[in-house]
PDB file of N, CA and C in Angstrom:
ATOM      1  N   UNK A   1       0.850  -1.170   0.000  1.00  0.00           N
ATOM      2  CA  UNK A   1       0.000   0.000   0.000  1.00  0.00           C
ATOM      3  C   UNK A   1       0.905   1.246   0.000  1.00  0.00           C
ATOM      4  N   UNK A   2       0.685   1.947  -0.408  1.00  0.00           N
ATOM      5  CA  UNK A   2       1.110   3.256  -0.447  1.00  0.00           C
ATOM      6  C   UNK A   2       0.812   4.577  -0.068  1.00  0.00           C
ATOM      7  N   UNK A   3       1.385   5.042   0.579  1.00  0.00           N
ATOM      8  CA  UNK A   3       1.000   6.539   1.461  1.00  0.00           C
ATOM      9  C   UNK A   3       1.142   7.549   0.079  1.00  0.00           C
ATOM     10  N   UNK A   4       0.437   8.188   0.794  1.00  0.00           N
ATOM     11  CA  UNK A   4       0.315   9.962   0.100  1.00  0.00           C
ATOM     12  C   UNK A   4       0.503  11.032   0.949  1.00  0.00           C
ATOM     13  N   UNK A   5       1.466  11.668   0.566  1.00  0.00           N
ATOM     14  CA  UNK A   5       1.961  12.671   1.073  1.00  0.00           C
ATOM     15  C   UNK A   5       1.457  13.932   0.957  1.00  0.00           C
ATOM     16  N   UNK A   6       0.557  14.911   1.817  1.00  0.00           N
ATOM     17  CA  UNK A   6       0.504  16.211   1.196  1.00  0.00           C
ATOM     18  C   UNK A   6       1.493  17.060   1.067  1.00  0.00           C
ATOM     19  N   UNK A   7       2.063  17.964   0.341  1.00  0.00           N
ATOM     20  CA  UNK A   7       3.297  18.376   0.593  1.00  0.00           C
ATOM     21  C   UNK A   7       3.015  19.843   1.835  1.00  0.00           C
ATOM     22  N   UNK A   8       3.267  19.948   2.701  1.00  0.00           N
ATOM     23  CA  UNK A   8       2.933  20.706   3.899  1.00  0.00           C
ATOM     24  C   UNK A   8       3.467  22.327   3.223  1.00  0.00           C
ATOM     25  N   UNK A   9       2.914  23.265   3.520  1.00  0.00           N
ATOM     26  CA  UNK A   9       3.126  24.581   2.443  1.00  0.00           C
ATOM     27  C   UNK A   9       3.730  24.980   3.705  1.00  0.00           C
ATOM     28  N   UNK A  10       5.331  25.961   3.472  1.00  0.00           N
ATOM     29  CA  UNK A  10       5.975  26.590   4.185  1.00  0.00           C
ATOM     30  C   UNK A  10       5.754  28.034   4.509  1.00  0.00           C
ATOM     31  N   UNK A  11       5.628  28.558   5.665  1.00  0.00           N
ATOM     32  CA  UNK A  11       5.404  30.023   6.138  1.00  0.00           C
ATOM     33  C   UNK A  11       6.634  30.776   5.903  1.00  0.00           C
ATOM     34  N   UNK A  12       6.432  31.729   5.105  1.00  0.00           N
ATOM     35  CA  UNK A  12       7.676  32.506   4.953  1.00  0.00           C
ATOM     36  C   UNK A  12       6.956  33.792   5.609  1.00  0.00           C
ATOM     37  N   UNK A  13       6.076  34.305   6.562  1.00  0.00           N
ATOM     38  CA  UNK A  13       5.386  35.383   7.519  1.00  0.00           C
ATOM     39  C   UNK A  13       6.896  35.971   8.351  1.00  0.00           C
ATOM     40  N   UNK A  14       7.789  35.076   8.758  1.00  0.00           N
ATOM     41  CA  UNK A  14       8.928  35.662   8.973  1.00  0.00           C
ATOM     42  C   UNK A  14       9.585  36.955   8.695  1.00  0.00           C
ATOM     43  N   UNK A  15       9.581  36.852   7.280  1.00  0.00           N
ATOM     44  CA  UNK A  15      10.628  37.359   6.309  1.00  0.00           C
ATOM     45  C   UNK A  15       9.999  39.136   6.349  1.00  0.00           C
ATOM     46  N   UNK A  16       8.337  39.115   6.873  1.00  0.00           N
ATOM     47  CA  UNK A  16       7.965  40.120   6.639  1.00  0.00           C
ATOM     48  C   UNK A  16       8.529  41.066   7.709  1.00  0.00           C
ATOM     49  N   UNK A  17       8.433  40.701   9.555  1.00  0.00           N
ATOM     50  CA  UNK A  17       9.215  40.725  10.512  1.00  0.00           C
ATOM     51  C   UNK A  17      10.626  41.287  10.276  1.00  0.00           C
ATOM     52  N   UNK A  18      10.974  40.589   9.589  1.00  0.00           N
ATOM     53  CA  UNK A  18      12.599  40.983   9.438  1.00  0.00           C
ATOM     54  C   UNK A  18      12.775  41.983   8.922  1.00  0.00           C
ATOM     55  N   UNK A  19      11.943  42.489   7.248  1.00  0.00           N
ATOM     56  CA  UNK A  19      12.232  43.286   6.569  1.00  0.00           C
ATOM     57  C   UNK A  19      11.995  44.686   7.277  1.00  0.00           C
ATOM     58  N   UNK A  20      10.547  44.664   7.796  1.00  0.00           N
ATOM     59  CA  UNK A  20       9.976  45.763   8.748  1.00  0.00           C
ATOM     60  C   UNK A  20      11.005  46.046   9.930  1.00  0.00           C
ATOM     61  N   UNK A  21      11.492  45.529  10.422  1.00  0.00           N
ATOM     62  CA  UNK A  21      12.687  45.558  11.577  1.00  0.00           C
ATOM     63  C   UNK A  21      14.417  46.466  11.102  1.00  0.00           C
ATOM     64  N   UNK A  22      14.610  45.696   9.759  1.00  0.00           N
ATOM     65  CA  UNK A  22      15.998  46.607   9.283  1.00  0.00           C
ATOM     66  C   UNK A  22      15.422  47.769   8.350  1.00  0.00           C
ATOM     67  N   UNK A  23      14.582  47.757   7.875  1.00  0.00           N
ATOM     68  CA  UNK A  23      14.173  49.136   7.532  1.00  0.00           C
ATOM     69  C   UNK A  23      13.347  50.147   8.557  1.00  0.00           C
ATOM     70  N   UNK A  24      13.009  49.034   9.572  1.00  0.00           N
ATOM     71  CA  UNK A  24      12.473  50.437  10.258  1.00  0.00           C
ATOM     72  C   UNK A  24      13.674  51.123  11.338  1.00  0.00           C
ATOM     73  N   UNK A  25      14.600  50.096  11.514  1.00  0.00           N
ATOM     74  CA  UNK A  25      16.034  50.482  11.936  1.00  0.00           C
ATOM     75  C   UNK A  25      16.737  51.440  11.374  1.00  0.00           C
ATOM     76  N   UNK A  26      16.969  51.171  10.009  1.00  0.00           N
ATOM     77  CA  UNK A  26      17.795  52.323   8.854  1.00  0.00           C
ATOM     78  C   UNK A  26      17.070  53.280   8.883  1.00  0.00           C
ATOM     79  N   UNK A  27      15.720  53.808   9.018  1.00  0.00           N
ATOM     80  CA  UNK A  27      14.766  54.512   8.995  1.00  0.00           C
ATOM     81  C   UNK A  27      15.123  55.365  10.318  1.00  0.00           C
ATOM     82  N   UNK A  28      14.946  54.719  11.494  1.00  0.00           N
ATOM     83  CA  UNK A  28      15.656  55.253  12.716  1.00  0.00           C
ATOM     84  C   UNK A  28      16.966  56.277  12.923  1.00  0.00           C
ATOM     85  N   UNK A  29      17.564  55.325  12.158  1.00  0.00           N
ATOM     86  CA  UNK A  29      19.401  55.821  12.138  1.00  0.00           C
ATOM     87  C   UNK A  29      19.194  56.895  11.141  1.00  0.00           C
ATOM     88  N   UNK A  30      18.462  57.084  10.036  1.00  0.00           N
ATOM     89  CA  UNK A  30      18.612  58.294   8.915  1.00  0.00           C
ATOM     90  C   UNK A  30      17.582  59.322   9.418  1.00  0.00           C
ATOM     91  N   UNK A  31      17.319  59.413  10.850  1.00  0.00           N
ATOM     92  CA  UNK A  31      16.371  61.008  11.203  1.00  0.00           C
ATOM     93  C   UNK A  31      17.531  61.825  11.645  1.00  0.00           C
ATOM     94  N   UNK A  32      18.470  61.080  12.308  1.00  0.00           N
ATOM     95  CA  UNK A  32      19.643  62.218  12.675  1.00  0.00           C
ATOM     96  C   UNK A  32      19.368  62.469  14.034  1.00  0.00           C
ATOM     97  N   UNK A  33      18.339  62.208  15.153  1.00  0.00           N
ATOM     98  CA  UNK A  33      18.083  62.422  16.320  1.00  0.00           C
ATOM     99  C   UNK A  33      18.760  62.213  17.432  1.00  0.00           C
ATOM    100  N   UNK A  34      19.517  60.754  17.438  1.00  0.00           N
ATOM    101  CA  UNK A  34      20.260  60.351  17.802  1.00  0.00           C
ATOM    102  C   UNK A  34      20.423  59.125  17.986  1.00  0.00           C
ATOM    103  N   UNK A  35      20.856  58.242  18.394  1.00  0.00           N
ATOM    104  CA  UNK A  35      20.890  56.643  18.237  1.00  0.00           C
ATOM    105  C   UNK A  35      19.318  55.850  19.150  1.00  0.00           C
ATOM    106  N   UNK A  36      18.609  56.781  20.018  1.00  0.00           N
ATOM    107  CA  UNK A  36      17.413  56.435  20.109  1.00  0.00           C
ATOM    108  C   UNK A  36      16.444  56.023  19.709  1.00  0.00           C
ATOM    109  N   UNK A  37      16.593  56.511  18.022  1.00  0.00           N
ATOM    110  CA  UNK A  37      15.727  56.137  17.050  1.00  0.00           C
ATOM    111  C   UNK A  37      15.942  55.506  16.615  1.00  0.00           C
ATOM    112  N   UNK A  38      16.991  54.236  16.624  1.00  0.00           N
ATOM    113  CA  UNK A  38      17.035  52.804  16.168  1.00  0.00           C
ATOM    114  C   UNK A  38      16.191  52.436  16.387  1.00  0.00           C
ATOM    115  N   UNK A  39      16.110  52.123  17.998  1.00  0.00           N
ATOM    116  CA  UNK A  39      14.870  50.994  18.127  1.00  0.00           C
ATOM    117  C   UNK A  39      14.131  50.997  18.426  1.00  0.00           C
ATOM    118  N   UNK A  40      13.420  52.627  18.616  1.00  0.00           N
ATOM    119  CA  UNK A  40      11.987  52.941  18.165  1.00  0.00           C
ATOM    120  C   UNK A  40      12.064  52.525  16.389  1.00  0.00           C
ATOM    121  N   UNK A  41      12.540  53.275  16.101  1.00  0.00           N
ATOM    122  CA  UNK A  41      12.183  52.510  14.695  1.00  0.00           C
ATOM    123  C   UNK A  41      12.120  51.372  14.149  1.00  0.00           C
ATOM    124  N   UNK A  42      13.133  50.488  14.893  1.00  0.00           N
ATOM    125  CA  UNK A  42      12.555  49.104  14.506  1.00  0.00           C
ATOM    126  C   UNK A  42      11.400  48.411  15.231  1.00  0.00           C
ATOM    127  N   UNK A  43      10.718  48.962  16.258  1.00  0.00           N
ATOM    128  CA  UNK A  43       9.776  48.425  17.003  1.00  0.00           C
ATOM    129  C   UNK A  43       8.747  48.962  15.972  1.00  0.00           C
ATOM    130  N   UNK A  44       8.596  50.425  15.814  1.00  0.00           N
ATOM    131  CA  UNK A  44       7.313  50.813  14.846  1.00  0.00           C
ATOM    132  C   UNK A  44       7.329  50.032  13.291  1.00  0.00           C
ATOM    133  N   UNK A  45       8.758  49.411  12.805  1.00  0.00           N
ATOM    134  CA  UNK A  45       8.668  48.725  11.633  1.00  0.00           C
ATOM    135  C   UNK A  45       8.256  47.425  12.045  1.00  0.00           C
ATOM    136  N   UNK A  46       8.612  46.733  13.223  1.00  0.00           N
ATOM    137  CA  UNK A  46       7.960  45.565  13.553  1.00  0.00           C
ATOM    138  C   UNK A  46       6.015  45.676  13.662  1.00  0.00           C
ATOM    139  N   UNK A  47       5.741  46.716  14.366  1.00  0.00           N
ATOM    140  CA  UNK A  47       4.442  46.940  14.199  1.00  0.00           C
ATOM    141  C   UNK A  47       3.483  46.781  12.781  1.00  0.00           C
ATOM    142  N   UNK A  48       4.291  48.028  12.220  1.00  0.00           N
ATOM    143  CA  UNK A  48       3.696  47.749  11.003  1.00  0.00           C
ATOM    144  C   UNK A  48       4.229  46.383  10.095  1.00  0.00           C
ATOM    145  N   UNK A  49       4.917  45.657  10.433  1.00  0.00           N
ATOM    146  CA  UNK A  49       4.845  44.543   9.361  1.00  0.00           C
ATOM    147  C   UNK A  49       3.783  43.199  10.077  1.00  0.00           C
ATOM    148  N   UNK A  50       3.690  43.659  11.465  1.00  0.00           N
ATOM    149  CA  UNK A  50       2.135  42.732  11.958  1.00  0.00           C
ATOM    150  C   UNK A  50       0.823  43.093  11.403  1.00  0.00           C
ATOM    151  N   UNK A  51       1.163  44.370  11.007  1.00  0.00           N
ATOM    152  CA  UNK A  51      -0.368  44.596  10.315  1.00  0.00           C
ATOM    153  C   UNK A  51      -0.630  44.133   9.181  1.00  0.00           C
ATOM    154  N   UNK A  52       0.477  44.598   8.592  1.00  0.00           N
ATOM    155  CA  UNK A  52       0.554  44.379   7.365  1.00  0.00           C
ATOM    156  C   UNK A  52       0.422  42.267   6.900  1.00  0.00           C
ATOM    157  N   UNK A  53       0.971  41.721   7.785  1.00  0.00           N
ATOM    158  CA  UNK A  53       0.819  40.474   7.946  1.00  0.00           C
ATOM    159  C   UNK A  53      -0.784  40.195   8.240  1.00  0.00           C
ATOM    160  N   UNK A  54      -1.091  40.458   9.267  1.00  0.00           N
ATOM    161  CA  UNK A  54      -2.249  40.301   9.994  1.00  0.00           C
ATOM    162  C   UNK A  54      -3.388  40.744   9.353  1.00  0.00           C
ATOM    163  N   UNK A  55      -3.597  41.819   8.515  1.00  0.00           N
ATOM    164  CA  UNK A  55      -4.794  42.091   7.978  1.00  0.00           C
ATOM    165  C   UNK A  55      -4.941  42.199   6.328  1.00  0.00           C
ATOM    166  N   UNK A  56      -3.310  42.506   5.612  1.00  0.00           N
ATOM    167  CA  UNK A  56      -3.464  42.258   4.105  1.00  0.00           C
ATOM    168  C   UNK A  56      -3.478  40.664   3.595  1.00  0.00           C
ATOM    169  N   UNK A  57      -2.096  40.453   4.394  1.00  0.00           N
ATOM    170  CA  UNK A  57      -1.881  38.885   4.192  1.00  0.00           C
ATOM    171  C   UNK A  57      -2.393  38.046   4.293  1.00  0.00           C
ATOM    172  N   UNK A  58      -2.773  37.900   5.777  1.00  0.00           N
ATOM    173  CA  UNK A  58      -3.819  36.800   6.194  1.00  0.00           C
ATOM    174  C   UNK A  58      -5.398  36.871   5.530  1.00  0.00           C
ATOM    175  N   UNK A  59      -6.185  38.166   5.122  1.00  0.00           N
ATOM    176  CA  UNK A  59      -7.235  38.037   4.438  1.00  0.00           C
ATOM    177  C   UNK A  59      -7.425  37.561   2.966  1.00  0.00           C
ATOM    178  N   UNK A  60      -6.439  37.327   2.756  1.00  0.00           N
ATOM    179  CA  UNK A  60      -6.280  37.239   0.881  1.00  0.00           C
ATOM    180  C   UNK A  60      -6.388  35.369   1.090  1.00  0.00           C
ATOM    181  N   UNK A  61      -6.672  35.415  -0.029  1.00  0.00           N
ATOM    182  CA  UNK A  61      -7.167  33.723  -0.704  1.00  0.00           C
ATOM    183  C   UNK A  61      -6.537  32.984  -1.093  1.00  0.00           C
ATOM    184  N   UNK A  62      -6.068  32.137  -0.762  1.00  0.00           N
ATOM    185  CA  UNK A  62      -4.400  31.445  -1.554  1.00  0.00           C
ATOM    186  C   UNK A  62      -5.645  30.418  -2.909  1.00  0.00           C
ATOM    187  N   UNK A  63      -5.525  30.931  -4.250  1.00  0.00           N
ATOM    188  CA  UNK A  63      -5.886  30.572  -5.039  1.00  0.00           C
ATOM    189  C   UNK A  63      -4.937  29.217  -5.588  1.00  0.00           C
ATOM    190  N   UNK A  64      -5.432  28.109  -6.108  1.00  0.00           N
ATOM    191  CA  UNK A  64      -4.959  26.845  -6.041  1.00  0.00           C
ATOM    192  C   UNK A  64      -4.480  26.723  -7.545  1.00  0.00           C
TER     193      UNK A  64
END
């Protein structure tokens, strides 16, 4: 007998995290304020890439 495998679909939701994090970092570092705004800025780029995850991403339809 023989099994069937579904092939299990990989989350790349990560990648969005990351990107939002070093740009909202570089974003930080290029106001000129002072090194404070690193990581406010990467916290507000982490924010927005949960939204952006959470309400564009996740509502859309993975068409087959």
């Amino acid at each position: 007998m023989t099994q069937h495998h579904t092939p299990e679909e990989k989350s790349y939701d990560y990648l969005y995290y990351v990107v939002g994090l070093v740009f909202g970092m570089i974003t930080g570092f290029f106001l000129e304020k002072g090194f404070i705004w690193v990581p406010v800025g990467g916290v507000v780029g982490l924010l927005t890439a949960a939204f952006f995850v959470n309400v564009l991403v996740k509502g859309r339809e993975q068409k087959v």
